[in-house]
C-alpha atoms as a PDB file:
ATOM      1  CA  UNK A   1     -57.305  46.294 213.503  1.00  0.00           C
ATOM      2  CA  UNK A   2     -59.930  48.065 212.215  1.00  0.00           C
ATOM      3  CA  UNK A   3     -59.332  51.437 210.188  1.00  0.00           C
ATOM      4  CA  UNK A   4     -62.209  54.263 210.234  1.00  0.00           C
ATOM      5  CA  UNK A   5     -62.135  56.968 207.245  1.00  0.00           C
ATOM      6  CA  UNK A   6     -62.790  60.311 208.896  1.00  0.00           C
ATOM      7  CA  UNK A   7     -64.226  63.172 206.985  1.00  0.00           C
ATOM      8  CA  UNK A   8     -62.760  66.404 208.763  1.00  0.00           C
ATOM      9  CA  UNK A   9     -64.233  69.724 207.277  1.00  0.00           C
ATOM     10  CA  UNK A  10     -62.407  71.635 208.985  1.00  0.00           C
ATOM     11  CA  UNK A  11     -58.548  72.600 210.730  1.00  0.00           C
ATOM     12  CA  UNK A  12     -60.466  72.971 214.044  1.00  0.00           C
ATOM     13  CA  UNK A  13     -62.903  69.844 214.204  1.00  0.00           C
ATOM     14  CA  UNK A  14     -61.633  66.626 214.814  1.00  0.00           C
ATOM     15  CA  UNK A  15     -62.080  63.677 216.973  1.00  0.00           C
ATOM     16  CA  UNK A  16     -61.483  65.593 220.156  1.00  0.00           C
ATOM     17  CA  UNK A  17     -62.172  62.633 222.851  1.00  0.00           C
ATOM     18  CA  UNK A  18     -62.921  60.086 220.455  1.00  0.00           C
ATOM     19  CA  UNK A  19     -59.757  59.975 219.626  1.00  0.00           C
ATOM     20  CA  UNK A  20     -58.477  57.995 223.002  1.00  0.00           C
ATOM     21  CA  UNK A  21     -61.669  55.723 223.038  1.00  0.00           C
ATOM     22  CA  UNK A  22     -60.879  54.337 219.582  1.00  0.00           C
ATOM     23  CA  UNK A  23     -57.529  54.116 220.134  1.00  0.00           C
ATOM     24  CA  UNK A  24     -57.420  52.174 223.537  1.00  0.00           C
ATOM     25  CA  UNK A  25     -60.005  49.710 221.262  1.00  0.00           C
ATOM     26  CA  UNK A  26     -57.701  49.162 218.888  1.00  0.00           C
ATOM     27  CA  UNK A  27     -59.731  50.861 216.041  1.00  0.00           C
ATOM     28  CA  UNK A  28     -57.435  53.271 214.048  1.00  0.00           C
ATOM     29  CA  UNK A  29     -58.623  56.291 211.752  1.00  0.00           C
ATOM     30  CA  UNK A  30     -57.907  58.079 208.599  1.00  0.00           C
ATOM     31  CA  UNK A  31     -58.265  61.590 208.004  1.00  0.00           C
ATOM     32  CA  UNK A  32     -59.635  62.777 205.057  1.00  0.00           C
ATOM     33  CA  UNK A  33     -59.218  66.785 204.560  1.00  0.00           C
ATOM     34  CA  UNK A  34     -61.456  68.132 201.491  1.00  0.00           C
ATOM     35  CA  UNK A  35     -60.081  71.177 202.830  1.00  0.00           C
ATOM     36  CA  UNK A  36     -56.717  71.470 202.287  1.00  0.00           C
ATOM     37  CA  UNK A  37     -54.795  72.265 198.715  1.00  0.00           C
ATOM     38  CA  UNK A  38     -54.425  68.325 197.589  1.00  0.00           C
ATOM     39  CA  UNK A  39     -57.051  66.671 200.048  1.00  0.00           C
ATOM     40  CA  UNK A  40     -60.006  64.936 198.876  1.00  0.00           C
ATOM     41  CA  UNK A  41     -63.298  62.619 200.222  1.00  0.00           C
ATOM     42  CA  UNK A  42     -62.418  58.896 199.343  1.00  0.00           C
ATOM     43  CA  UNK A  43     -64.308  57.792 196.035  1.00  0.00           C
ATOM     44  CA  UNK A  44     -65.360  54.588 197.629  1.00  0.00           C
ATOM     45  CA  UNK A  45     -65.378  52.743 201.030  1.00  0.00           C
ATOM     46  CA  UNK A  46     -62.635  50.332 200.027  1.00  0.00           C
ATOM     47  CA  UNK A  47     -60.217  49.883 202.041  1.00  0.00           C
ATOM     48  CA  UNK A  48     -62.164  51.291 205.334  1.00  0.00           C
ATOM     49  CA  UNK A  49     -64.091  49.122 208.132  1.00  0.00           C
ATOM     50  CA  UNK A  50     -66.451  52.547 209.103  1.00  0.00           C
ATOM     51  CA  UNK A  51     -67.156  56.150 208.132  1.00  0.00           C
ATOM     52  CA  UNK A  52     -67.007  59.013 210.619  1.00  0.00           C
ATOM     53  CA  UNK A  53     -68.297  62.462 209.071  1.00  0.00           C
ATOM     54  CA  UNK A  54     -67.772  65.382 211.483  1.00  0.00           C
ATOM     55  CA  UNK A  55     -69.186  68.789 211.772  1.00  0.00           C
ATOM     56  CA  UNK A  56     -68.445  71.453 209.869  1.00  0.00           C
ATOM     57  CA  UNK A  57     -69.698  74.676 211.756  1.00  0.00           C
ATOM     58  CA  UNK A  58     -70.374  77.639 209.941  1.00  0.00           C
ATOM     59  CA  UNK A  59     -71.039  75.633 206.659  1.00  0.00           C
ATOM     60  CA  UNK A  60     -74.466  74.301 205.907  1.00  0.00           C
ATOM     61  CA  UNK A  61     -76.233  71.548 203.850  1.00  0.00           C
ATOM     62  CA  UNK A  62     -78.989  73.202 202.656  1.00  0.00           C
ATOM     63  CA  UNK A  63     -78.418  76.705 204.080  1.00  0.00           C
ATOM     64  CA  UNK A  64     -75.741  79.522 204.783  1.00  0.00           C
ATOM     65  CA  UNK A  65     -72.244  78.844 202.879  1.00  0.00           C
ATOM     66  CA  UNK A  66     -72.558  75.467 201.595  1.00  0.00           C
ATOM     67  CA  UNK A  67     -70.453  72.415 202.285  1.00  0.00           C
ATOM     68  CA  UNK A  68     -67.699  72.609 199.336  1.00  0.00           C
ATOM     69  CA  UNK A  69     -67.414  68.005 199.375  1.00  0.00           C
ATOM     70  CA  UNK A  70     -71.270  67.807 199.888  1.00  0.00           C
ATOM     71  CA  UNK A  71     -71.602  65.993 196.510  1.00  0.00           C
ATOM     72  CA  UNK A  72     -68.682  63.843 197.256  1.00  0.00           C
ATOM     73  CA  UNK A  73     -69.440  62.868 200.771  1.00  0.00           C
ATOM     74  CA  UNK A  74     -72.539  62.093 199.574  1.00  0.00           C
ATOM     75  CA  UNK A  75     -71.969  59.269 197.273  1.00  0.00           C
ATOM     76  CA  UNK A  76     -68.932  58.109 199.670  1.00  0.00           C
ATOM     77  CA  UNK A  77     -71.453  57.571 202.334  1.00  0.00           C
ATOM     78  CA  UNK A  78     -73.883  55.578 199.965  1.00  0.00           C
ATOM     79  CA  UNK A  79     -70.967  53.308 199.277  1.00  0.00           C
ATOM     80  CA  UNK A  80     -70.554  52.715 203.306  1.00  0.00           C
ATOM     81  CA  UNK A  81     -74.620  52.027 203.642  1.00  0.00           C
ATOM     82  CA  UNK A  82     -74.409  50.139 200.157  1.00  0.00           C
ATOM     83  CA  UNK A  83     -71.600  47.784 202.207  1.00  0.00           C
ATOM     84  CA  UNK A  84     -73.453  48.007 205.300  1.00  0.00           C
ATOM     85  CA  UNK A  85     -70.369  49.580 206.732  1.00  0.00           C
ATOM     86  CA  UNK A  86     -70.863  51.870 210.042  1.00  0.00           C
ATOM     87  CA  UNK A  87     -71.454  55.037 209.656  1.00  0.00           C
ATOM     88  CA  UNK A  88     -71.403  58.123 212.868  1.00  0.00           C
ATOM     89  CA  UNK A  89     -72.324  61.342 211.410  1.00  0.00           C
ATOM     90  CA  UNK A  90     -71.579  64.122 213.872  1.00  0.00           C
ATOM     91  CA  UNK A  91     -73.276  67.794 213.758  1.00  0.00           C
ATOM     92  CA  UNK A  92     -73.559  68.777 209.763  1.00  0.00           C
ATOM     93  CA  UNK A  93     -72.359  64.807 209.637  1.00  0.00           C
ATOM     94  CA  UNK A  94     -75.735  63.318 210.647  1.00  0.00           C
ATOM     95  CA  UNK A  95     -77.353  65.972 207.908  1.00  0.00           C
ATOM     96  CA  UNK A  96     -75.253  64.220 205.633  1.00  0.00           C
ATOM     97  CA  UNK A  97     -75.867  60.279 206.827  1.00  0.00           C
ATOM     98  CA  UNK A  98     -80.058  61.549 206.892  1.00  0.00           C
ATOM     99  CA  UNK A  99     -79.721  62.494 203.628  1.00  0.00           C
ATOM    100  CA  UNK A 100     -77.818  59.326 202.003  1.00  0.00           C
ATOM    101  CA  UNK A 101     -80.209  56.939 204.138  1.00  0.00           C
ATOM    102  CA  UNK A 102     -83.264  58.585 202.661  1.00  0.00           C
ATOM    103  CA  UNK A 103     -84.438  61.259 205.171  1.00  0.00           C
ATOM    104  CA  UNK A 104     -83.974  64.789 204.745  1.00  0.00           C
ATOM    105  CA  UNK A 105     -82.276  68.250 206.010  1.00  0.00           C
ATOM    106  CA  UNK A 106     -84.143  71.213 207.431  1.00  0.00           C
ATOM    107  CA  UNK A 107     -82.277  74.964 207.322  1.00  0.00           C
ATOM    108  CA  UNK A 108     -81.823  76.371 210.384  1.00  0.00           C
ATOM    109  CA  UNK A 109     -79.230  79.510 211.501  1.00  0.00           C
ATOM    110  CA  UNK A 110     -75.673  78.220 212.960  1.00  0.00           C
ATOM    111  CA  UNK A 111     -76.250  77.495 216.584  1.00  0.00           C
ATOM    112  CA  UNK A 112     -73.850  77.512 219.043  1.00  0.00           C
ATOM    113  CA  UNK A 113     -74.834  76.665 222.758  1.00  0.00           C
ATOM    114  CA  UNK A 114     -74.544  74.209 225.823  1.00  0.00           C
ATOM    115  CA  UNK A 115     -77.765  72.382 226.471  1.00  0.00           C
ATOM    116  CA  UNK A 116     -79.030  68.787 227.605  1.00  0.00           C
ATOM    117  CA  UNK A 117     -80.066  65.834 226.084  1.00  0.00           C
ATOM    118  CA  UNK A 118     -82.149  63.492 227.272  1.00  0.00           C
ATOM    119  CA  UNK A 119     -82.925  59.894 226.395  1.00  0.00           C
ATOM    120  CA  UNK A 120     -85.831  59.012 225.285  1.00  0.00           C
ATOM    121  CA  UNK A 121     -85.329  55.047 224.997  1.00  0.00           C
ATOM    122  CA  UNK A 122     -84.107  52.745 228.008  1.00  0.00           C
ATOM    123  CA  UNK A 123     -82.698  50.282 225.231  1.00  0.00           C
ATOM    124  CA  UNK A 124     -80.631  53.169 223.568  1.00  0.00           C
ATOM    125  CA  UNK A 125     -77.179  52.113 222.543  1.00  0.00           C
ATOM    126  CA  UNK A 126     -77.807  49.179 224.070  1.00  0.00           C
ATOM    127  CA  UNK A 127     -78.565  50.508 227.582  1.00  0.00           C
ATOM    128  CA  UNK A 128     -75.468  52.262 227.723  1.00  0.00           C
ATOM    129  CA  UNK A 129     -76.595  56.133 226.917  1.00  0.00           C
ATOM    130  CA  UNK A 130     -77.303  58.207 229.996  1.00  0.00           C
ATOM    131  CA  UNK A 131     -80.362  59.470 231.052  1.00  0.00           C
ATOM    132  CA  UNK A 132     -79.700  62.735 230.269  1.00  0.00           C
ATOM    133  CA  UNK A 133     -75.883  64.084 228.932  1.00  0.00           C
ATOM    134  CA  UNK A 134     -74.466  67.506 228.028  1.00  0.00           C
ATOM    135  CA  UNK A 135     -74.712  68.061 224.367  1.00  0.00           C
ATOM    136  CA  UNK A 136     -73.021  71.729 222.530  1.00  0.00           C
ATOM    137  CA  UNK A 137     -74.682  72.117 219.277  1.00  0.00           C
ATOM    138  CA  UNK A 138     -72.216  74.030 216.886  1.00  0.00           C
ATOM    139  CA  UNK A 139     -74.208  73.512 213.194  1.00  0.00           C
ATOM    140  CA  UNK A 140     -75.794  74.986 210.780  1.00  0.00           C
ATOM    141  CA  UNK A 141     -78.960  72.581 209.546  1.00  0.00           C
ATOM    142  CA  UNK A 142     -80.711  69.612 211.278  1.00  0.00           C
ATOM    143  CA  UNK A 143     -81.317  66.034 210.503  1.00  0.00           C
ATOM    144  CA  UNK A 144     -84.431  65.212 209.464  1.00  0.00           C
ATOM    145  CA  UNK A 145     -83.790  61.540 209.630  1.00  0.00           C
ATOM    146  CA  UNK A 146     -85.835  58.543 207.647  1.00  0.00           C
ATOM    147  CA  UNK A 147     -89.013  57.590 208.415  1.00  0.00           C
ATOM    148  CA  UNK A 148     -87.353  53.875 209.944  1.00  0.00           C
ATOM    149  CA  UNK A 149     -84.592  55.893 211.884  1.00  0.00           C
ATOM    150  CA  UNK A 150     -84.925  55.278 215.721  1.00  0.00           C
ATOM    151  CA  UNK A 151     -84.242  58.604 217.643  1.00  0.00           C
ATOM    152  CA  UNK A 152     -82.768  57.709 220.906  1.00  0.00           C
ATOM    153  CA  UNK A 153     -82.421  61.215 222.867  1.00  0.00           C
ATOM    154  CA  UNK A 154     -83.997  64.625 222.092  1.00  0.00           C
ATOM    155  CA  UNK A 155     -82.419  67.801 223.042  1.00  0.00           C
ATOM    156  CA  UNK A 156     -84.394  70.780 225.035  1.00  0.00           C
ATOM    157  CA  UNK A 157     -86.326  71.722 222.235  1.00  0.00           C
ATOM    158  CA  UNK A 158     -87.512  68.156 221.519  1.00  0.00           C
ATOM    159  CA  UNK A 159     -85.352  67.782 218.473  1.00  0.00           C
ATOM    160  CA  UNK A 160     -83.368  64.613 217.672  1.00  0.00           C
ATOM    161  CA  UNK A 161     -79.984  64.794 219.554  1.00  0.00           C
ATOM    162  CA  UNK A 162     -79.563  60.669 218.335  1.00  0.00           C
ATOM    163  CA  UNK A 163     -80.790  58.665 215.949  1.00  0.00           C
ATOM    164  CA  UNK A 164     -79.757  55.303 215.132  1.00  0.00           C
ATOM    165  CA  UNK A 165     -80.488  53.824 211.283  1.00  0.00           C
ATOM    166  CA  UNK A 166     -79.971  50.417 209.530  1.00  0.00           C
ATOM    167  CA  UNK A 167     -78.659  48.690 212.464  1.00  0.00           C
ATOM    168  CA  UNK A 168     -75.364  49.939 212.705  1.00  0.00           C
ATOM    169  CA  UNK A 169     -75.080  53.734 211.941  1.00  0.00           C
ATOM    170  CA  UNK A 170     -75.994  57.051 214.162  1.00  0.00           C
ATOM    171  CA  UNK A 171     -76.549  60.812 213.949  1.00  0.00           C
ATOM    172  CA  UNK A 172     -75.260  62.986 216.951  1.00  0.00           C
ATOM    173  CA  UNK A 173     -76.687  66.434 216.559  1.00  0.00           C
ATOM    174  CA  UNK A 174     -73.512  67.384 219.108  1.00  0.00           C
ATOM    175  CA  UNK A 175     -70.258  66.159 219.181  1.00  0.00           C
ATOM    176  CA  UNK A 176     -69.831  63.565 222.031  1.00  0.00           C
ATOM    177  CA  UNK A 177     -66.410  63.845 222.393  1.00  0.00           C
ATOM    178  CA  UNK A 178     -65.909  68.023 221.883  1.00  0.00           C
ATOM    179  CA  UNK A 179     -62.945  69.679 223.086  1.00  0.00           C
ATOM    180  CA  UNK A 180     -63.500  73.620 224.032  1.00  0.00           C
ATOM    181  CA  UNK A 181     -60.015  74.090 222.564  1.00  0.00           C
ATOM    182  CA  UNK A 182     -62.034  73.262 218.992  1.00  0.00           C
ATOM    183  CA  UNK A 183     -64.839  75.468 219.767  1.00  0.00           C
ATOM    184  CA  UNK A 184     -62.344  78.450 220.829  1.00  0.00           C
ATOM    185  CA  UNK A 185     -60.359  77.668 217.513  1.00  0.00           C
ATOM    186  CA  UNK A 186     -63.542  77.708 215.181  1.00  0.00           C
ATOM    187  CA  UNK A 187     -64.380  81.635 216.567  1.00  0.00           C
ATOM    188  CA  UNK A 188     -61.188  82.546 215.857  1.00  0.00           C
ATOM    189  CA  UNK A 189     -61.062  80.979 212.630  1.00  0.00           C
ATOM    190  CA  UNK A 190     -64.074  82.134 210.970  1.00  0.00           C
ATOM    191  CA  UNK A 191     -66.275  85.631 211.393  1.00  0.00           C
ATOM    192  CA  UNK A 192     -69.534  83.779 210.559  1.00  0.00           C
ATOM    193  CA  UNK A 193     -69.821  82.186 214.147  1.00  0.00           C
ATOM    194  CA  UNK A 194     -72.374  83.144 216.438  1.00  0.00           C
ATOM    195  CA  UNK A 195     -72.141  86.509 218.796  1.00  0.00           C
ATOM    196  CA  UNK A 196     -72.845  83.880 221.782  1.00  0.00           C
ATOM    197  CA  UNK A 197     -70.284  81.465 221.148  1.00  0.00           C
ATOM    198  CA  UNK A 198     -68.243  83.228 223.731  1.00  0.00           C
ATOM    199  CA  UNK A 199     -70.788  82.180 226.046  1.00  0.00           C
ATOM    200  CA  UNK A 200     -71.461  79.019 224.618  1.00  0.00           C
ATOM    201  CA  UNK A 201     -67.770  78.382 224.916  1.00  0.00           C
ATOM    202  CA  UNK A 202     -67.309  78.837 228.516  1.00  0.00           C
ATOM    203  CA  UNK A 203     -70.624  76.999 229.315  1.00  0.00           C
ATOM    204  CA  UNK A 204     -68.549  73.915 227.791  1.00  0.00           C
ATOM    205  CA  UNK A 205     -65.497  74.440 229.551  1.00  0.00           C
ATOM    206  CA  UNK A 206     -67.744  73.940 232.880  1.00  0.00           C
ATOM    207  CA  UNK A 207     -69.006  70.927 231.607  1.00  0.00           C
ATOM    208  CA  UNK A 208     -66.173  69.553 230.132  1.00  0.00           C
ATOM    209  CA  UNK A 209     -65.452  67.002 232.670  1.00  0.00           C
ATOM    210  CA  UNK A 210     -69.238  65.870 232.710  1.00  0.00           C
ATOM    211  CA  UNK A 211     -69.199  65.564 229.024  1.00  0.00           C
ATOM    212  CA  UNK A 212     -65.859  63.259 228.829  1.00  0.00           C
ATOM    213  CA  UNK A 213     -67.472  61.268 232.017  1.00  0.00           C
ATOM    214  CA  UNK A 214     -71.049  60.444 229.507  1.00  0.00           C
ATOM    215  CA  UNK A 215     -68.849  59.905 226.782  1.00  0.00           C
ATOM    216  CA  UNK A 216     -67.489  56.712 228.793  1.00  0.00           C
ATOM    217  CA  UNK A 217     -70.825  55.152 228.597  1.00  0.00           C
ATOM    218  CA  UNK A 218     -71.913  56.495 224.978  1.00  0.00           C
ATOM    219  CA  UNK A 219     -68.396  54.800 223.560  1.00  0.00           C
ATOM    220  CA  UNK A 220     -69.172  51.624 224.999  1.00  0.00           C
ATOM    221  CA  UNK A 221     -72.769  51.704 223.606  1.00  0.00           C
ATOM    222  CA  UNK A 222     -71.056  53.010 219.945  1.00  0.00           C
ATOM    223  CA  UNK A 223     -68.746  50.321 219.648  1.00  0.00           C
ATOM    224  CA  UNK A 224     -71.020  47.918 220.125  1.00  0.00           C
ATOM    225  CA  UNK A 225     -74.047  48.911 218.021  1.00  0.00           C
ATOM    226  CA  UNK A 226     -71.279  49.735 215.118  1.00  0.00           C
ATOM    227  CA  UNK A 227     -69.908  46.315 215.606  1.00  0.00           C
ATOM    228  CA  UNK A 228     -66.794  47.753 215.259  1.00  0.00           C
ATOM    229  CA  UNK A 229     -64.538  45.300 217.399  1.00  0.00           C
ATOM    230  CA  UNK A 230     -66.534  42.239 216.418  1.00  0.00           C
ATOM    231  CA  UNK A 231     -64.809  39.388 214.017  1.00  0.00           C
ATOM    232  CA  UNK A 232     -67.399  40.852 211.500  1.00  0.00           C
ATOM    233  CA  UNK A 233     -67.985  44.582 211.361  1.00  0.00           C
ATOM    234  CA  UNK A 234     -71.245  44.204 209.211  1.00  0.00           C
ATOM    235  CA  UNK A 235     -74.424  43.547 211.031  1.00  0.00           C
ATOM    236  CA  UNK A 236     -76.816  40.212 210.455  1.00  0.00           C
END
């Protein structure tokens, strides 16, 4: 089986839906929790056949309250690219996986909304990422990703919403596989979120079904460009 290390920033973001597709793939996952009295990032990718970072909404990379593991999920995700281990960075976790591959982070105000994103590659994921899927965007920052990154969907303001990078890793400005019970659980954790994320919040719970239905396609397309079922998880 292969085991993925996930970096969860905080109680309310997890997996969500991912957490079925890996599972039913026999891929297993470790959570790391910086967060919590006694938790910590992984000093190195031993051990680990892929690296999941996930957002962290209200903290920022470059802006806002700062990330408190930014250092140390920095240098762990070096170690995965050094390896040529998959990485998925999700929300403030593609800032992160930009940043380690080369590219870059731009500030930008914590956003919380429903929107669209739209494909902008027939080849993307390997033909398996929809035309056009709901994405919620709950970050602070964007992805500025590396000059050799190939961005497979923009959202409605033309900004990445993918982008794929040294064969085997992606950036997902959204999470693919959100839950609105995680959304409803960050307001109520933390005073810095958004006046509209009430709204945002019930926009998702009308999509909900439409996002789990993409998310059948987009797992099938993720599991194969991260090689994560094949005899060798490491790309050619």
């Amino acid at each position: 089986m292969r085991t993925l290390c996930v970096v969860q920033h905080t109680e309310a973001e997890f997996l969500g839906l991912l957490e079925d597709h890996f599972e039913s793939r026999a891929v297993r996952f470790h959570y790391a929790r910086p967060f919590v009295p006694g938790g910590a990032v992984p000093r190195t990718a031993e051990g680990f056949d892929g690296l999941v970072l996930l957002g962290a909404a209200p903290y920022g990379v470059v802006s806002g309250m700062l990330l408190p593991s930014l250092a140390a999920e920095l240098r762990l995700t070096r170690d995965f690219l050094a390896r040529r281990l998959p990485v998925i960075g999700i929300g403030a976790g593609a800032v992160i996986l930009s940043v380690a591959a080369g590219g870059g982070a731009e500030e930008s105000e914590l956003e919380v909304r429903m929107t669209e994103a739209h494909r902008i590659r027939a080849d993307a994921l390997g033909g398996m990422l929809p035309a056009t899927y709901p994405l919620f965007l709950c970050a602070r920052d964007r992805a500025v990703p590396p000059p050799d990154a190939a961005i497979l969907a923009h959202d409605d303001a033309g900004r990445p919403a993918l982008f794929a990078l040294c064969g085997n890793c992606l950036g997902f400005s959204g999470h693919p596989g959100i839950k609105s019970g995680m959304v409803e659980d960050l307001v109520l954790a933390f005073d810095a979120m958004p006046d509209q994320s009430g709204a945002a919040l019930e926009a998702l719970r009308v999509r909900q079904g439409a996002l789990a239905e993409a998310l059948s396609a987009i797992m099938v397309g993720v599991i194969n460009v991260t090689g994560l079922m094949h005899d060798d998880a490491q790309p050619a």
